[in-house]
C-alpha atoms as a PDB file:
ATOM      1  CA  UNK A   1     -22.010  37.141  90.601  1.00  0.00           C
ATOM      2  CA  UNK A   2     -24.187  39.871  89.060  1.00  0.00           C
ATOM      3  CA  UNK A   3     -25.929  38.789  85.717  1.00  0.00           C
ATOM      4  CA  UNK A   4     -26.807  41.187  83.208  1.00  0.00           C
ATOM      5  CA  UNK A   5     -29.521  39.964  80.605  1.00  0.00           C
ATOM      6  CA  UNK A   6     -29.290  41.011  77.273  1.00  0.00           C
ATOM      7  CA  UNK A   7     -32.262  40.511  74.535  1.00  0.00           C
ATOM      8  CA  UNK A   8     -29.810  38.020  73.141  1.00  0.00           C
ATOM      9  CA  UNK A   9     -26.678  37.724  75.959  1.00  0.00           C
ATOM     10  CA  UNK A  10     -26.155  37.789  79.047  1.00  0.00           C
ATOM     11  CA  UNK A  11     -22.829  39.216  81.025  1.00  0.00           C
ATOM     12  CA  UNK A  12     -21.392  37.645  84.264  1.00  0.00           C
ATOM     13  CA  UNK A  13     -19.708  39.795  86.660  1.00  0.00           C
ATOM     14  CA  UNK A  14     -18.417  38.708  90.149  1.00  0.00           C
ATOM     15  CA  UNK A  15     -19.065  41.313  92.872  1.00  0.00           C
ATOM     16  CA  UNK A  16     -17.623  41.542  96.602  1.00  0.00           C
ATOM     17  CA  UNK A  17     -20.105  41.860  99.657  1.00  0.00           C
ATOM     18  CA  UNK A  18     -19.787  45.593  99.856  1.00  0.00           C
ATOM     19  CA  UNK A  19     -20.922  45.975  95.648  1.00  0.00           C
ATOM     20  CA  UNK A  20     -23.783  43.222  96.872  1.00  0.00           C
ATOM     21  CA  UNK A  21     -24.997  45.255  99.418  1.00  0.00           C
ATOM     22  CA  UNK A  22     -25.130  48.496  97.410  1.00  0.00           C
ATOM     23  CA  UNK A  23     -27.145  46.566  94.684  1.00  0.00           C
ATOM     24  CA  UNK A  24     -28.991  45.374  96.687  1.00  0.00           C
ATOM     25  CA  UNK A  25     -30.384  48.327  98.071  1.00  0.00           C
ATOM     26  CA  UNK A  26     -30.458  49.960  94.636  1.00  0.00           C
ATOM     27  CA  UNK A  27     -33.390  47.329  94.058  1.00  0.00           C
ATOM     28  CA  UNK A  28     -31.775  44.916  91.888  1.00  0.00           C
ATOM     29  CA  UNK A  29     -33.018  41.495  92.724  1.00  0.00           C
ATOM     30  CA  UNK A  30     -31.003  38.541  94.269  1.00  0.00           C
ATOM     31  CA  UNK A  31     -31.472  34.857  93.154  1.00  0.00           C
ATOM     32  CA  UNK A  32     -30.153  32.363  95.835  1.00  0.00           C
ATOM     33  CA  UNK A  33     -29.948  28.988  93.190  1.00  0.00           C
ATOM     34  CA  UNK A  34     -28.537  26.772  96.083  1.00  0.00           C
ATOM     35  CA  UNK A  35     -30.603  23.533  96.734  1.00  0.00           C
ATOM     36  CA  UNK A  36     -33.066  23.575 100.176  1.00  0.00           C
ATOM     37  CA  UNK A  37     -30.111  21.749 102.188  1.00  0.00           C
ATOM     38  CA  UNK A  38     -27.620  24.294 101.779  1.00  0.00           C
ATOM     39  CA  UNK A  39     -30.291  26.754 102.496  1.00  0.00           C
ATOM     40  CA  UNK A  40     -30.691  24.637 105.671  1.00  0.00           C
ATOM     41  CA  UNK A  41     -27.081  24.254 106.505  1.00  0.00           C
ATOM     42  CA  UNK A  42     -25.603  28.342 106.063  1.00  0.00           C
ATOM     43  CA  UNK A  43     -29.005  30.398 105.952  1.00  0.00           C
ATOM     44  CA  UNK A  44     -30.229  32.812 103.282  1.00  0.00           C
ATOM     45  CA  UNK A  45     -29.294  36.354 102.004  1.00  0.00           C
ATOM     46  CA  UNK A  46     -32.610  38.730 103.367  1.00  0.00           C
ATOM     47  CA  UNK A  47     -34.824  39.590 100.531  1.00  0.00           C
ATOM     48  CA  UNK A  48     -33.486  37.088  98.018  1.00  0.00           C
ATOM     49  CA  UNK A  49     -35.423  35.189  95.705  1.00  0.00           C
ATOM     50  CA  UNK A  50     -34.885  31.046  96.590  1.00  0.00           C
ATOM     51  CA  UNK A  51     -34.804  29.722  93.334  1.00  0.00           C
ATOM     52  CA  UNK A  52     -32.856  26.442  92.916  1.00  0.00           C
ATOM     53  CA  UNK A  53     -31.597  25.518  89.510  1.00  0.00           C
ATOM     54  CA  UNK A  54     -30.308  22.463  90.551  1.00  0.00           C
ATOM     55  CA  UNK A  55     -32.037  19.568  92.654  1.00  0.00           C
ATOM     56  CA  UNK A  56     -30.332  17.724  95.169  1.00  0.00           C
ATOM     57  CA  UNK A  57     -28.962  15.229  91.940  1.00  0.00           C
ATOM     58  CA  UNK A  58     -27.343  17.798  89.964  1.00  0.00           C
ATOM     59  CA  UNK A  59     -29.719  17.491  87.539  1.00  0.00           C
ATOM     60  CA  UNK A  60     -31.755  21.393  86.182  1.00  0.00           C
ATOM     61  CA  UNK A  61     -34.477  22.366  84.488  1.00  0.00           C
ATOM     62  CA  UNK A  62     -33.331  25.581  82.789  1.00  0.00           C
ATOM     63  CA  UNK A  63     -36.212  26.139  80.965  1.00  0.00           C
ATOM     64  CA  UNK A  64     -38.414  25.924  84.251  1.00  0.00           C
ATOM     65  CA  UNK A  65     -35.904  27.792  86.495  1.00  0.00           C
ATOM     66  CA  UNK A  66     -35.765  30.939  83.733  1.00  0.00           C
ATOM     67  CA  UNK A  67     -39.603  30.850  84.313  1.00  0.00           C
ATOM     68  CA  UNK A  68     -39.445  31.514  87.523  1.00  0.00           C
ATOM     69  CA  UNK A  69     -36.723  34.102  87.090  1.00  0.00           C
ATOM     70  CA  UNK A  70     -39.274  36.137  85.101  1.00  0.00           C
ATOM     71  CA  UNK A  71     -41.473  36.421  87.819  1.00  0.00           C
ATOM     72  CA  UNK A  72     -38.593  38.264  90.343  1.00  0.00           C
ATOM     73  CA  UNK A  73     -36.780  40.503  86.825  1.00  0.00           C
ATOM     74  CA  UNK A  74     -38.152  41.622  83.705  1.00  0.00           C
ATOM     75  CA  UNK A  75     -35.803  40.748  80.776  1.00  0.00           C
ATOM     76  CA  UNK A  76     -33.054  42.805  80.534  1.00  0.00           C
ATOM     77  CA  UNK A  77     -32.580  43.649  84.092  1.00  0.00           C
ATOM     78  CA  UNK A  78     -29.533  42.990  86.282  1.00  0.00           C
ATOM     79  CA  UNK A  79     -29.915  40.318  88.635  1.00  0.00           C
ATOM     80  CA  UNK A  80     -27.571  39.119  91.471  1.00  0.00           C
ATOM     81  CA  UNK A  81     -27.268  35.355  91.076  1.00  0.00           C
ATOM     82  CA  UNK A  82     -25.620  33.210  94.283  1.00  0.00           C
ATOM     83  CA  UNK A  83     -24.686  29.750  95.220  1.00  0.00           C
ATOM     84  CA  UNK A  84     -22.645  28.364  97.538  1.00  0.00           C
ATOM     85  CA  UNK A  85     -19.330  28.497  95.759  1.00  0.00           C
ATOM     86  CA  UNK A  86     -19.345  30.481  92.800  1.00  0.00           C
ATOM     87  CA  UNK A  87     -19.204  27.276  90.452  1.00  0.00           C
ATOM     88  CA  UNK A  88     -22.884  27.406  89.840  1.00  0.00           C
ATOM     89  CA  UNK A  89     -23.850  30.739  89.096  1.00  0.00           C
END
């Protein structure tokens, strides 16, 4: 899913491997939110940002995680947000 950040929105779109690569290499960043074991268990995009939202509960820190998101985008920049299955991001 690519996010979009608005000053006061944001827009989700879902992208296929081929638009991931191309943003990718355009420079926009990619935030992997999966937890540390399903790092573990598939692996990790190259060049992504590991930033988990949830823990290994299902409990988030939103406030905390968007933190950390400012460090890798400045607001208003696209960013390519992934999990496992799509539900999370």
């Amino acid at each position: 899913a690519l996010l979009v950040a608005m000053p006061a929105r944001a827009g989700v779109i879902d992208i296929d491997n081929a638009e991931l690569a191309r943003l990718m290499a355009a420079g926009v960043p990619v935030i992997d939110i999966r937890t540390a074991g399903e790092w573990k268990d598939t692996g990790v995009i190259p060049g992504s940002k590991l930033i988990t939202l949830f823990d290994e509960r299902g409990r988030a820190d939103a406030p905390a995680w968007l933190a950390q998101v400012q460090g890798v985008a400045k607001p208003g920049q696209p960013v390519i947000v992934i999990c496992r299955s799509g539900n999370r991001t």
